[in-house]
PDB file of N, CA and C in Angstrom:
ATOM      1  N   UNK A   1       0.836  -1.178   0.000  1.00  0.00           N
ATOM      2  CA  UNK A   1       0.000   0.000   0.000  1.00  0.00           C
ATOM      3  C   UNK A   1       0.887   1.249   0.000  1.00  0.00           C
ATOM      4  N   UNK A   2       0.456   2.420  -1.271  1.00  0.00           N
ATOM      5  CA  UNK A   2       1.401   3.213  -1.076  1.00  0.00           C
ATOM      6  C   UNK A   2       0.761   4.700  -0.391  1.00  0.00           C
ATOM      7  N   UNK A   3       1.164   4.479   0.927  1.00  0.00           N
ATOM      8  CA  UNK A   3       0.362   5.589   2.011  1.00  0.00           C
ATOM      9  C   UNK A   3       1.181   6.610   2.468  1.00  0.00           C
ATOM     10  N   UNK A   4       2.700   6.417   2.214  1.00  0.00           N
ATOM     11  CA  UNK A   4       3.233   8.128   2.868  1.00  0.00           C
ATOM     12  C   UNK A   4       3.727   9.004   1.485  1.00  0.00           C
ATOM     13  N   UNK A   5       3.345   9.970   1.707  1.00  0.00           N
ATOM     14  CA  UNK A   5       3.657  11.369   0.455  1.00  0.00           C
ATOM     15  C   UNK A   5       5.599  11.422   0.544  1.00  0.00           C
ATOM     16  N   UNK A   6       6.347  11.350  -0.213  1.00  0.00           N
ATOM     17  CA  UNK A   6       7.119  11.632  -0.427  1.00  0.00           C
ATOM     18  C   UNK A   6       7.863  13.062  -0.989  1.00  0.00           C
ATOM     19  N   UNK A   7       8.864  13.643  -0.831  1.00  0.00           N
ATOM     20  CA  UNK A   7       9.319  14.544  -2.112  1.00  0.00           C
ATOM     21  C   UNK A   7      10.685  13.953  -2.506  1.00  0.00           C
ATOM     22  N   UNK A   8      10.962  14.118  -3.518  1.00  0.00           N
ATOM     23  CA  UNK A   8      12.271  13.821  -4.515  1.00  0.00           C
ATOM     24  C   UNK A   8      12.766  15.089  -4.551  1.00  0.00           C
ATOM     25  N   UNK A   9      14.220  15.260  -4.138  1.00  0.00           N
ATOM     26  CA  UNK A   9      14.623  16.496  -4.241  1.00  0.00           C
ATOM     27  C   UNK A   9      15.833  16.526  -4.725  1.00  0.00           C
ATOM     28  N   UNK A  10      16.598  17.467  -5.833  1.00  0.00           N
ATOM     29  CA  UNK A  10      17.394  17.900  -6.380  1.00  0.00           C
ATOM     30  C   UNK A  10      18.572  18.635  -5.885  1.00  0.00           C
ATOM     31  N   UNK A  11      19.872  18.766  -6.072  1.00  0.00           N
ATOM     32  CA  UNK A  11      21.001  19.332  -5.743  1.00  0.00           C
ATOM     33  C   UNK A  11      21.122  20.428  -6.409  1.00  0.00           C
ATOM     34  N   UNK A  12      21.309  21.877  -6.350  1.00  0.00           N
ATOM     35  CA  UNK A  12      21.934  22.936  -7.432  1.00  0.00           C
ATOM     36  C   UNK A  12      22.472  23.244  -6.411  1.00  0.00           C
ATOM     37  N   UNK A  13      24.131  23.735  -7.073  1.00  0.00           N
ATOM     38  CA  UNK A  13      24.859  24.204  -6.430  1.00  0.00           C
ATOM     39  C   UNK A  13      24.394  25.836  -6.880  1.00  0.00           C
ATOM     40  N   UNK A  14      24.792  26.948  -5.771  1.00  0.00           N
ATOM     41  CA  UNK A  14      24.558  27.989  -5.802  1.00  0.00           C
ATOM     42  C   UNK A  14      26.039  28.860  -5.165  1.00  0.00           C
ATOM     43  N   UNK A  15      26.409  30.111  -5.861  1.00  0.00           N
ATOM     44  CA  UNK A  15      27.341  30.922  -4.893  1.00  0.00           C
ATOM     45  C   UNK A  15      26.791  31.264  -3.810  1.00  0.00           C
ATOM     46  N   UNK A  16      27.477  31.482  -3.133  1.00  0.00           N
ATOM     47  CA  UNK A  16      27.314  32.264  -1.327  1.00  0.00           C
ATOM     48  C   UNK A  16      27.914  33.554  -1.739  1.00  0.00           C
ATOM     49  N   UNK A  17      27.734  34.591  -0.264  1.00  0.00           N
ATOM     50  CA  UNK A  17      27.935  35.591  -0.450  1.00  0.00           C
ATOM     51  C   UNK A  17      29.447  35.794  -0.367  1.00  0.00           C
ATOM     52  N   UNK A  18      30.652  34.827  -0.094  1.00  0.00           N
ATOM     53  CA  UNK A  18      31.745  34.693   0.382  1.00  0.00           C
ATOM     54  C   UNK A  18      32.330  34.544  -1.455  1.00  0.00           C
ATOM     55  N   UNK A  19      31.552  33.864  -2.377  1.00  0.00           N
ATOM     56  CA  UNK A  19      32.264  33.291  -3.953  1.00  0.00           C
ATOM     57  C   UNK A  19      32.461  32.047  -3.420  1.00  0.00           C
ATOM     58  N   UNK A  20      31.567  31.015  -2.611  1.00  0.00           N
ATOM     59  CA  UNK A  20      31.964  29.447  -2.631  1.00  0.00           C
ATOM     60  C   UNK A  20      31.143  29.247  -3.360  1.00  0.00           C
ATOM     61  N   UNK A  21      30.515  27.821  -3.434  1.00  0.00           N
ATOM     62  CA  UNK A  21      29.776  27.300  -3.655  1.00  0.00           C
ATOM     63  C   UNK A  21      28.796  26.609  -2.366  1.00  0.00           C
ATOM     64  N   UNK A  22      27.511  26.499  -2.438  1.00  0.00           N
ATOM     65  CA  UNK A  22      26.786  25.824  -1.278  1.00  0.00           C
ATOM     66  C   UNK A  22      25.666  25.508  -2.368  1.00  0.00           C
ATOM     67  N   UNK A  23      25.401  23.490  -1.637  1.00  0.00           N
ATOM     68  CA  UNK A  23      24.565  22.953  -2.108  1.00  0.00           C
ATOM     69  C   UNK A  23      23.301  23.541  -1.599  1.00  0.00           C
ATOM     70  N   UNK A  24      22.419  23.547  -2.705  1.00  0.00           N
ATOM     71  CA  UNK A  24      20.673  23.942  -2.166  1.00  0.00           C
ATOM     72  C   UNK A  24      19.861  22.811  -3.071  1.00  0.00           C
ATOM     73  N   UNK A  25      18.773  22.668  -2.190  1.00  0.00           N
ATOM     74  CA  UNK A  25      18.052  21.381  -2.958  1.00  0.00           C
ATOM     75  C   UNK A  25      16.745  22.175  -2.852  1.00  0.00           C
ATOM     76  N   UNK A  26      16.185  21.310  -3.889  1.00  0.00           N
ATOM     77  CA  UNK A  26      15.108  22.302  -4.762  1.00  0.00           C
ATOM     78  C   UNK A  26      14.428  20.697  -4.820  1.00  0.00           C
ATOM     79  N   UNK A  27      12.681  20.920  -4.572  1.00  0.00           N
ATOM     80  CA  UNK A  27      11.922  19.623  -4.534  1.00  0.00           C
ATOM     81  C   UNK A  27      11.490  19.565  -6.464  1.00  0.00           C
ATOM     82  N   UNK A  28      11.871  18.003  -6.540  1.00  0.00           N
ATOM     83  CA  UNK A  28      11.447  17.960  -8.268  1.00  0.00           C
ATOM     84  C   UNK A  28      10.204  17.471  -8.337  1.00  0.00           C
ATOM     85  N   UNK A  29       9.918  16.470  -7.167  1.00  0.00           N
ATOM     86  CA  UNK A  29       8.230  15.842  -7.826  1.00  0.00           C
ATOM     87  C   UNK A  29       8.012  15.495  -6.235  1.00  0.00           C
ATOM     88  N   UNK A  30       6.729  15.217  -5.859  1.00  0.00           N
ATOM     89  CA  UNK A  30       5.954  14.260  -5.439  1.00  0.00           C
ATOM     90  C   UNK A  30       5.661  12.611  -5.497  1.00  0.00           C
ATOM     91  N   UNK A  31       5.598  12.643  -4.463  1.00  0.00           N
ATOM     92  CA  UNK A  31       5.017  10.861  -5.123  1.00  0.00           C
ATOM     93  C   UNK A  31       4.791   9.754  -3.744  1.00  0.00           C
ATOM     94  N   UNK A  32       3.588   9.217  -3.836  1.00  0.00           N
ATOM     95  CA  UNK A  32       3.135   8.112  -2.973  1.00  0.00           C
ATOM     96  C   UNK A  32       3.915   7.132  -2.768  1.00  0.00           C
ATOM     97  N   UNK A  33       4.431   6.517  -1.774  1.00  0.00           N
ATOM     98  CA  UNK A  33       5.180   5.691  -1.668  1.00  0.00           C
ATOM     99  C   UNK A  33       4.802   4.247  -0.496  1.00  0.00           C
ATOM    100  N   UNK A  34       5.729   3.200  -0.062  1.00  0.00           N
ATOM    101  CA  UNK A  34       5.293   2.849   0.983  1.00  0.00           C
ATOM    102  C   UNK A  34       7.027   2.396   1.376  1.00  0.00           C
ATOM    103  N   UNK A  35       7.058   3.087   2.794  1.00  0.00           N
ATOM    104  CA  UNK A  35       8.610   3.379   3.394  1.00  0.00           C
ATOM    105  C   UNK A  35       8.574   1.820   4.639  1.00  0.00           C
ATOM    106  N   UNK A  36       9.539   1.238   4.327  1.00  0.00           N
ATOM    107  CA  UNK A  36       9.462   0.283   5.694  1.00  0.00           C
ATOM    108  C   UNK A  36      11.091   0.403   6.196  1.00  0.00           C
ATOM    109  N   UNK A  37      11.055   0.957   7.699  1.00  0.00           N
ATOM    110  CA  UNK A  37      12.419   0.737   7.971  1.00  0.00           C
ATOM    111  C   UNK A  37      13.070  -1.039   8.132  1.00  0.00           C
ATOM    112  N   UNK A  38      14.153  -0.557   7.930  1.00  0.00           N
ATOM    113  CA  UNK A  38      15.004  -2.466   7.551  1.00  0.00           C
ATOM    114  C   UNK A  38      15.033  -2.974   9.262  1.00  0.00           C
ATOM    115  N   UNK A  39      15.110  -4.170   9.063  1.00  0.00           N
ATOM    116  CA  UNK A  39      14.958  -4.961  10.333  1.00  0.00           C
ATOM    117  C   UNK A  39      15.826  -5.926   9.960  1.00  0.00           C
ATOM    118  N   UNK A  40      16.686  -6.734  10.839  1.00  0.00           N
ATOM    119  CA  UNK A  40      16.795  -7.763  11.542  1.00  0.00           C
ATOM    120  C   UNK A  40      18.251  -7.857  10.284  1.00  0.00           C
ATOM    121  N   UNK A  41      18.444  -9.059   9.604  1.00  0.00           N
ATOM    122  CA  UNK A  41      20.108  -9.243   8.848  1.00  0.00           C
ATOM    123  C   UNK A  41      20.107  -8.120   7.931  1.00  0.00           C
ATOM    124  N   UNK A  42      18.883  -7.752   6.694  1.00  0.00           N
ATOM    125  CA  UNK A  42      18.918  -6.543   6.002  1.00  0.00           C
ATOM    126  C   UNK A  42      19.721  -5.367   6.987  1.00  0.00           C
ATOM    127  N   UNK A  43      19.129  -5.077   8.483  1.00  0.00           N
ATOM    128  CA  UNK A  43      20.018  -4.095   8.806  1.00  0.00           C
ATOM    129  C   UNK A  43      20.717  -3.996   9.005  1.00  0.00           C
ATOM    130  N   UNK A  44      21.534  -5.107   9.523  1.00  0.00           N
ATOM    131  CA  UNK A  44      22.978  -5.191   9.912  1.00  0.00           C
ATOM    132  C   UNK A  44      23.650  -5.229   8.772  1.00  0.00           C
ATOM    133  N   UNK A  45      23.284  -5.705   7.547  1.00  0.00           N
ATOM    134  CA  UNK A  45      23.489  -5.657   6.322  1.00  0.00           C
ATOM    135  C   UNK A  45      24.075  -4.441   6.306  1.00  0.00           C
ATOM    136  N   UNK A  46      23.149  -3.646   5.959  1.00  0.00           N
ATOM    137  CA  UNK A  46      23.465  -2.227   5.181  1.00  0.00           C
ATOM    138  C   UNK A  46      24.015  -1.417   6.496  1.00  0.00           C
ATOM    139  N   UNK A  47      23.931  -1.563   7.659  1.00  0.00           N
ATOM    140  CA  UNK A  47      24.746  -0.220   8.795  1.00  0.00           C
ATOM    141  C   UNK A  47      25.904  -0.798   8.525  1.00  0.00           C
ATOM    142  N   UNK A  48      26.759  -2.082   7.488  1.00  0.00           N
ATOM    143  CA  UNK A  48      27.892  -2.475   7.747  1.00  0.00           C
ATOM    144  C   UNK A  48      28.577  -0.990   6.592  1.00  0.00           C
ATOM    145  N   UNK A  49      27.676  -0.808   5.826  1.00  0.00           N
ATOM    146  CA  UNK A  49      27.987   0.066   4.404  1.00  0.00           C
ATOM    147  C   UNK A  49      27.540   1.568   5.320  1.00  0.00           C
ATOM    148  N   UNK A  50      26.955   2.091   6.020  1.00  0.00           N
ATOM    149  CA  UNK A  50      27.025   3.147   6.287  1.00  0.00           C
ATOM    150  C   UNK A  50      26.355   3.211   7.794  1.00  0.00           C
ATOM    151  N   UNK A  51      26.759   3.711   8.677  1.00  0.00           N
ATOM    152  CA  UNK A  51      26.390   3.710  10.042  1.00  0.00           C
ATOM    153  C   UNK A  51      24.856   4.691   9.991  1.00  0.00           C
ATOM    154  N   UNK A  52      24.167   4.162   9.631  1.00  0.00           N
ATOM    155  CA  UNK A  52      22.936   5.612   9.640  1.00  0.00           C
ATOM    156  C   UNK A  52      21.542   3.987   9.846  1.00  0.00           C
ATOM    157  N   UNK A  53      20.378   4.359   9.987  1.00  0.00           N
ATOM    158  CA  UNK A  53      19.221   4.440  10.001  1.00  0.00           C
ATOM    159  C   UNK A  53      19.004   3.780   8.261  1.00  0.00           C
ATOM    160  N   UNK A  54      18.874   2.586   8.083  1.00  0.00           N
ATOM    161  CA  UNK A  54      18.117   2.091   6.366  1.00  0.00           C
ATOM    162  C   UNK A  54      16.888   2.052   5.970  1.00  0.00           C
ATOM    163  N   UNK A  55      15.898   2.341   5.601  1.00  0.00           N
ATOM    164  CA  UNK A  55      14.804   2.393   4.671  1.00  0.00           C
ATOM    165  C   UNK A  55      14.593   1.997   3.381  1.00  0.00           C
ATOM    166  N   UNK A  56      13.912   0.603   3.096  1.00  0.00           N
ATOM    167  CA  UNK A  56      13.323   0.186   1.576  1.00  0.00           C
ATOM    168  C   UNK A  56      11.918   1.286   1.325  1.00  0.00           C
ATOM    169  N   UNK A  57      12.341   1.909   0.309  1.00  0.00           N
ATOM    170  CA  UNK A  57      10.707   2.579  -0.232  1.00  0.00           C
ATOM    171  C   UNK A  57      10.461   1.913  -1.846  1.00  0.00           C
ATOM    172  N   UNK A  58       9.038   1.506  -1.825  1.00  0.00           N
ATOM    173  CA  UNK A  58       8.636   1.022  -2.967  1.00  0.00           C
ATOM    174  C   UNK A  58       7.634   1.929  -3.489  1.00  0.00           C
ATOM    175  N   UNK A  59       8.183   2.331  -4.858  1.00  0.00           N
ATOM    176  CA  UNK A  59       7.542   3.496  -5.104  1.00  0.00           C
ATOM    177  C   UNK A  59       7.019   3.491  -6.406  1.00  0.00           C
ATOM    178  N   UNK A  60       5.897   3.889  -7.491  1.00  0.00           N
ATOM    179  CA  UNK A  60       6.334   3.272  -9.167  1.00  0.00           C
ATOM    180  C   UNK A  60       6.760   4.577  -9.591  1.00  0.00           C
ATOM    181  N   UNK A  61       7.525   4.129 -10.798  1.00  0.00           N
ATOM    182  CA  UNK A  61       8.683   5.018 -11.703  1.00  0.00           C
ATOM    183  C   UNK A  61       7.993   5.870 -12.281  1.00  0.00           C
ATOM    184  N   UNK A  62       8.428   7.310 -11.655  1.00  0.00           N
ATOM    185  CA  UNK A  62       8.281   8.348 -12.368  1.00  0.00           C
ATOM    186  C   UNK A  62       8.405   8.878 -13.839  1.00  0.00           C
ATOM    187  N   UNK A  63       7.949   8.245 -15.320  1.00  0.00           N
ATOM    188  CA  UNK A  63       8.571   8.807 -16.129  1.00  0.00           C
ATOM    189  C   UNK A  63       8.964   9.616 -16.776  1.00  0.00           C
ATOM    190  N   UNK A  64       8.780  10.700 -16.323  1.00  0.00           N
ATOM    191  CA  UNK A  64       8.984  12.483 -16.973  1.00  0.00           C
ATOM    192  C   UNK A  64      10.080  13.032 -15.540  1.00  0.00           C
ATOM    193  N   UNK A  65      10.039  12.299 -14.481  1.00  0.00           N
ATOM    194  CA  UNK A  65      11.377  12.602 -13.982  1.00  0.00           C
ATOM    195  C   UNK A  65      11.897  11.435 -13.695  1.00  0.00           C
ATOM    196  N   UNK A  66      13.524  11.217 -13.795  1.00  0.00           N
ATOM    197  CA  UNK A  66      14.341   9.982 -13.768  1.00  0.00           C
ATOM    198  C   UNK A  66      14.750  10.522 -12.014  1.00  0.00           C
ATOM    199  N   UNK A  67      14.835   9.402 -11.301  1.00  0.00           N
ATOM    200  CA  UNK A  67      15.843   9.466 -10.141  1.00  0.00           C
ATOM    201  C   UNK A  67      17.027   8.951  -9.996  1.00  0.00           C
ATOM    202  N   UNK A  68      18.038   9.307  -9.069  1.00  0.00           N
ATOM    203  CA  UNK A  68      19.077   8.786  -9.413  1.00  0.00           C
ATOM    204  C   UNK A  68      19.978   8.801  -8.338  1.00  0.00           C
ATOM    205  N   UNK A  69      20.933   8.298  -7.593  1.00  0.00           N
ATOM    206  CA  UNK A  69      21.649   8.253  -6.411  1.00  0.00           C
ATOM    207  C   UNK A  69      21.919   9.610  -6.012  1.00  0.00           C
ATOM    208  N   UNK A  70      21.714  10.752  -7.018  1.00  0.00           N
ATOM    209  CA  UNK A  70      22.158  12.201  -6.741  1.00  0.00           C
ATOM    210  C   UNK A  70      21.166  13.010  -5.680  1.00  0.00           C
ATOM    211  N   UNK A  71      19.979  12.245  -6.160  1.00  0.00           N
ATOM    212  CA  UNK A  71      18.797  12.625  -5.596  1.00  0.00           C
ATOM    213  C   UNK A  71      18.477  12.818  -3.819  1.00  0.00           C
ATOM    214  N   UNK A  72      17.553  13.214  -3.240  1.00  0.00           N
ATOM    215  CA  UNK A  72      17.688  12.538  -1.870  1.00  0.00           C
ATOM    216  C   UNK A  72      16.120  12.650  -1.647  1.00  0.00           C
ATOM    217  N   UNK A  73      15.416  12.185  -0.637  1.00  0.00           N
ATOM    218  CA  UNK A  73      14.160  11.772  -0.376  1.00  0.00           C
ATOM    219  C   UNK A  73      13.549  12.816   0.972  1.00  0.00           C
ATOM    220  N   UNK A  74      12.723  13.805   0.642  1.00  0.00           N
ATOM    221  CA  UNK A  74      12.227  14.347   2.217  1.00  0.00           C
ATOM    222  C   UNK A  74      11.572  13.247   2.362  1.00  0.00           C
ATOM    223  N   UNK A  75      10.845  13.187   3.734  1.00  0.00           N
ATOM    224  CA  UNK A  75       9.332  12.762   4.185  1.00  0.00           C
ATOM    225  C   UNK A  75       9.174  13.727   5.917  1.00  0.00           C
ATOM    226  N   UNK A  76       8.002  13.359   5.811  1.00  0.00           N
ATOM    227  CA  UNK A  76       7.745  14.407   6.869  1.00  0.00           C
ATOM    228  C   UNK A  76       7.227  12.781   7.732  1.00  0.00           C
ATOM    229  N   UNK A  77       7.365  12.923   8.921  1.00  0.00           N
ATOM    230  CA  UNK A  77       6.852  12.151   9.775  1.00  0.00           C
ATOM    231  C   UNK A  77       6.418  12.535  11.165  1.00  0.00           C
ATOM    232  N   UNK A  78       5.343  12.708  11.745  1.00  0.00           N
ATOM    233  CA  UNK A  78       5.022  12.975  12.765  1.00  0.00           C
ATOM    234  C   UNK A  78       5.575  14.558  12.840  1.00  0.00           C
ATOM    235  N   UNK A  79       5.462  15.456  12.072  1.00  0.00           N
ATOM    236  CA  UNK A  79       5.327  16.682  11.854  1.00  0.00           C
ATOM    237  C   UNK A  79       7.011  17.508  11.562  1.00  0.00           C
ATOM    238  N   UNK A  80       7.869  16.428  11.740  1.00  0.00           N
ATOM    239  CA  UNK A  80       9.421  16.128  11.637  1.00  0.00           C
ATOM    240  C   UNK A  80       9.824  16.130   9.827  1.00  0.00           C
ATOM    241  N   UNK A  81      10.951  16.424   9.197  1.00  0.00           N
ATOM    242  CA  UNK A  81      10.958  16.472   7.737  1.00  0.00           C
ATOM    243  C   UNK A  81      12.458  15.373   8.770  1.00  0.00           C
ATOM    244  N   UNK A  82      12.026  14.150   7.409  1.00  0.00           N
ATOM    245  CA  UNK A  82      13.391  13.335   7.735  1.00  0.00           C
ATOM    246  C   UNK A  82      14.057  13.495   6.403  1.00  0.00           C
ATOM    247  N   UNK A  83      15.210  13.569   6.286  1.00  0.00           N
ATOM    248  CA  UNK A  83      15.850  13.389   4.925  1.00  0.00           C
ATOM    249  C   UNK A  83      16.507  12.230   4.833  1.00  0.00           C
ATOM    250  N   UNK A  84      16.388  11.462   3.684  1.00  0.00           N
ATOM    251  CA  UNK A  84      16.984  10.233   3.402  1.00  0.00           C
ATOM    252  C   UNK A  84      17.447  10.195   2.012  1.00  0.00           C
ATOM    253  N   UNK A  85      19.169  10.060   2.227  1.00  0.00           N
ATOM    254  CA  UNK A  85      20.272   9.723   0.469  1.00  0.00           C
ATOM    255  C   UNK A  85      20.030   8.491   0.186  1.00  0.00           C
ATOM    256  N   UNK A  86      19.449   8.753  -0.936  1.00  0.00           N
ATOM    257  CA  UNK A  86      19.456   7.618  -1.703  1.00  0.00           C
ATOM    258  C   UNK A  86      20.957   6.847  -1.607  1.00  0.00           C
ATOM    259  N   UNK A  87      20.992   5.533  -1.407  1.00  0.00           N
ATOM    260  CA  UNK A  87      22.206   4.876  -1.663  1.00  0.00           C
ATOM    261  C   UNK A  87      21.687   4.162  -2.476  1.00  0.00           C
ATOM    262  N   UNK A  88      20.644   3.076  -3.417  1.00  0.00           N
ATOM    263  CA  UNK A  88      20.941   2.285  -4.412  1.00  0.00           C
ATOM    264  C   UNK A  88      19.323   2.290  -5.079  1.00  0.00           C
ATOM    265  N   UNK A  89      18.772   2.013  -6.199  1.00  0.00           N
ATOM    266  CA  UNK A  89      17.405   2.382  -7.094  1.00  0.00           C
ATOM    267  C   UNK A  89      17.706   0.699  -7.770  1.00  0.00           C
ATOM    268  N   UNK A  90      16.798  -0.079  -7.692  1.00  0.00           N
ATOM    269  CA  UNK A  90      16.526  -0.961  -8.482  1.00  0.00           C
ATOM    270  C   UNK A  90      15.330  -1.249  -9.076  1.00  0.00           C
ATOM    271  N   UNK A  91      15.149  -1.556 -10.348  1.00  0.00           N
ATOM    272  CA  UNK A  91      13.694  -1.573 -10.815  1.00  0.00           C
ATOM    273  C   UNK A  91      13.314  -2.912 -10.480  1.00  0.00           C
ATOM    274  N   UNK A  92      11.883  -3.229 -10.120  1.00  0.00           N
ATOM    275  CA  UNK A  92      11.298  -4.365  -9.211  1.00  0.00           C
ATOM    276  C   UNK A  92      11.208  -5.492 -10.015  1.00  0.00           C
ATOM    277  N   UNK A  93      10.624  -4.817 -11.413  1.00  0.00           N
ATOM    278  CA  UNK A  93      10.117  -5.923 -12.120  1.00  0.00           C
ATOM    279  C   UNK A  93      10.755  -5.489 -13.958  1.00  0.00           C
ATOM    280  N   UNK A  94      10.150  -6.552 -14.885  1.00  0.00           N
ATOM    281  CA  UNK A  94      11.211  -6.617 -16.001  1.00  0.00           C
ATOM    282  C   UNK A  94      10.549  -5.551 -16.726  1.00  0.00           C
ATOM    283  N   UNK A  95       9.195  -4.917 -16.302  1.00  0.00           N
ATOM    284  CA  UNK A  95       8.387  -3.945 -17.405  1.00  0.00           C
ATOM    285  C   UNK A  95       9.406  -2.524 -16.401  1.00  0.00           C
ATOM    286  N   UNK A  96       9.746  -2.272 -15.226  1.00  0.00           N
ATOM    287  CA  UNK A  96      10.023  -1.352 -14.677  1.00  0.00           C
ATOM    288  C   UNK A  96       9.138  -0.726 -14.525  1.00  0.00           C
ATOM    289  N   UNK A  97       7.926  -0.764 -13.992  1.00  0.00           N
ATOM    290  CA  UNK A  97       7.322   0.174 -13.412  1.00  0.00           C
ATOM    291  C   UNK A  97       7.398  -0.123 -11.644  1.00  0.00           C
ATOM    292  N   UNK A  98       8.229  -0.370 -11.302  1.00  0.00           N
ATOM    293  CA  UNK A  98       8.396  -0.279  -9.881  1.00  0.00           C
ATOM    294  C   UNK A  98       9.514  -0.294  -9.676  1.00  0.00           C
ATOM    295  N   UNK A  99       9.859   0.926  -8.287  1.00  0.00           N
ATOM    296  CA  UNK A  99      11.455   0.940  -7.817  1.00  0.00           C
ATOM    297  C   UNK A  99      11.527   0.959  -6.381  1.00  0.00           C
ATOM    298  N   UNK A 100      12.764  -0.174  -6.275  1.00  0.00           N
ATOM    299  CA  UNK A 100      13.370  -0.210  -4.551  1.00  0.00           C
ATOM    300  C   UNK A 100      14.260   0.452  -4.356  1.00  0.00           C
ATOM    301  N   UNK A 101      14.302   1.418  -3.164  1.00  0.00           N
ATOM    302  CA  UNK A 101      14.923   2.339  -3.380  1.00  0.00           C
ATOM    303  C   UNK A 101      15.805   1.979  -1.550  1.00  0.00           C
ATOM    304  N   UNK A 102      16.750   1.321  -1.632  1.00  0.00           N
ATOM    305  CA  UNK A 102      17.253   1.994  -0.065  1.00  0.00           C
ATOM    306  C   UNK A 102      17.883   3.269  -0.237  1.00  0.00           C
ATOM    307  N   UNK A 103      17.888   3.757   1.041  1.00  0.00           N
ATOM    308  CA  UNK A 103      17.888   4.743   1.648  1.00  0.00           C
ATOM    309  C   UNK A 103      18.221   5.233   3.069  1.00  0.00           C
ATOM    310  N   UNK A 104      19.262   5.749   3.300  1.00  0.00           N
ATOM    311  CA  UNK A 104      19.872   6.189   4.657  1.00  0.00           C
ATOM    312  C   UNK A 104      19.198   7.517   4.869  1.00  0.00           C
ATOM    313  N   UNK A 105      18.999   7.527   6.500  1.00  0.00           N
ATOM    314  CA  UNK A 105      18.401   8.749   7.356  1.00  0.00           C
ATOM    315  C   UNK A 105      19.964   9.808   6.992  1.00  0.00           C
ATOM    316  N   UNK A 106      19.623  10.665   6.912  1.00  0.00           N
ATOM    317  CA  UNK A 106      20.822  11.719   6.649  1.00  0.00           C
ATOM    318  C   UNK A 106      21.201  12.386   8.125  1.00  0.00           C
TER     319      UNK A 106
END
């Protein structure tokens, strides 16, 4: 069931007032999803690859926007915005209209 609202959000780098550069993310789409945090060998699995918080979201493929590891995921939860980097996008099935997306708490 796909029951929590998602946003997909984008990287542009922008100058600062100093002449650096600073990342700003800009939301590209919307989209229904269903988020389950990882449990039990999956998690130990993936905290071996990055010490953070893992999340599978199954979501179907956007086709007028592509996602991509660059990307990163708001969600709002309990009135909280969590952000989660994409670490890996696999399509579910052989037509691709579905994607697994893990995902680390940022």
């Amino acid at each position: 069931m796909l029951d929590k609202l998602i946003t997909i959000q984008q990287e542009n780098a922008t100058r600062d007032a100093m002449g650096g550069q600073t990342a700003v993310y800009e939301d590209l789409f919307e989209t229904w999803c269903k988020i389950v945090p990882m449990r039990g060998a999956k998690l130990l699995q993936y905290q071996q690859i990055r010490d953070s918080y893992p999340y599978m979201i199954t979501m179907r493929k956007n086709l007028d926007n592509a996602i991509t590891s660059k990307n990163r995921i708001k969600y709002t939860k309990d009135d909280e915005d969590l952000i989660l980097d994409i670490h890996s996008i696999v399509e579910v099935e052989e037509r691709g209209f579905w994607l697994e997306i893990v995902a680390f708490r940022n």
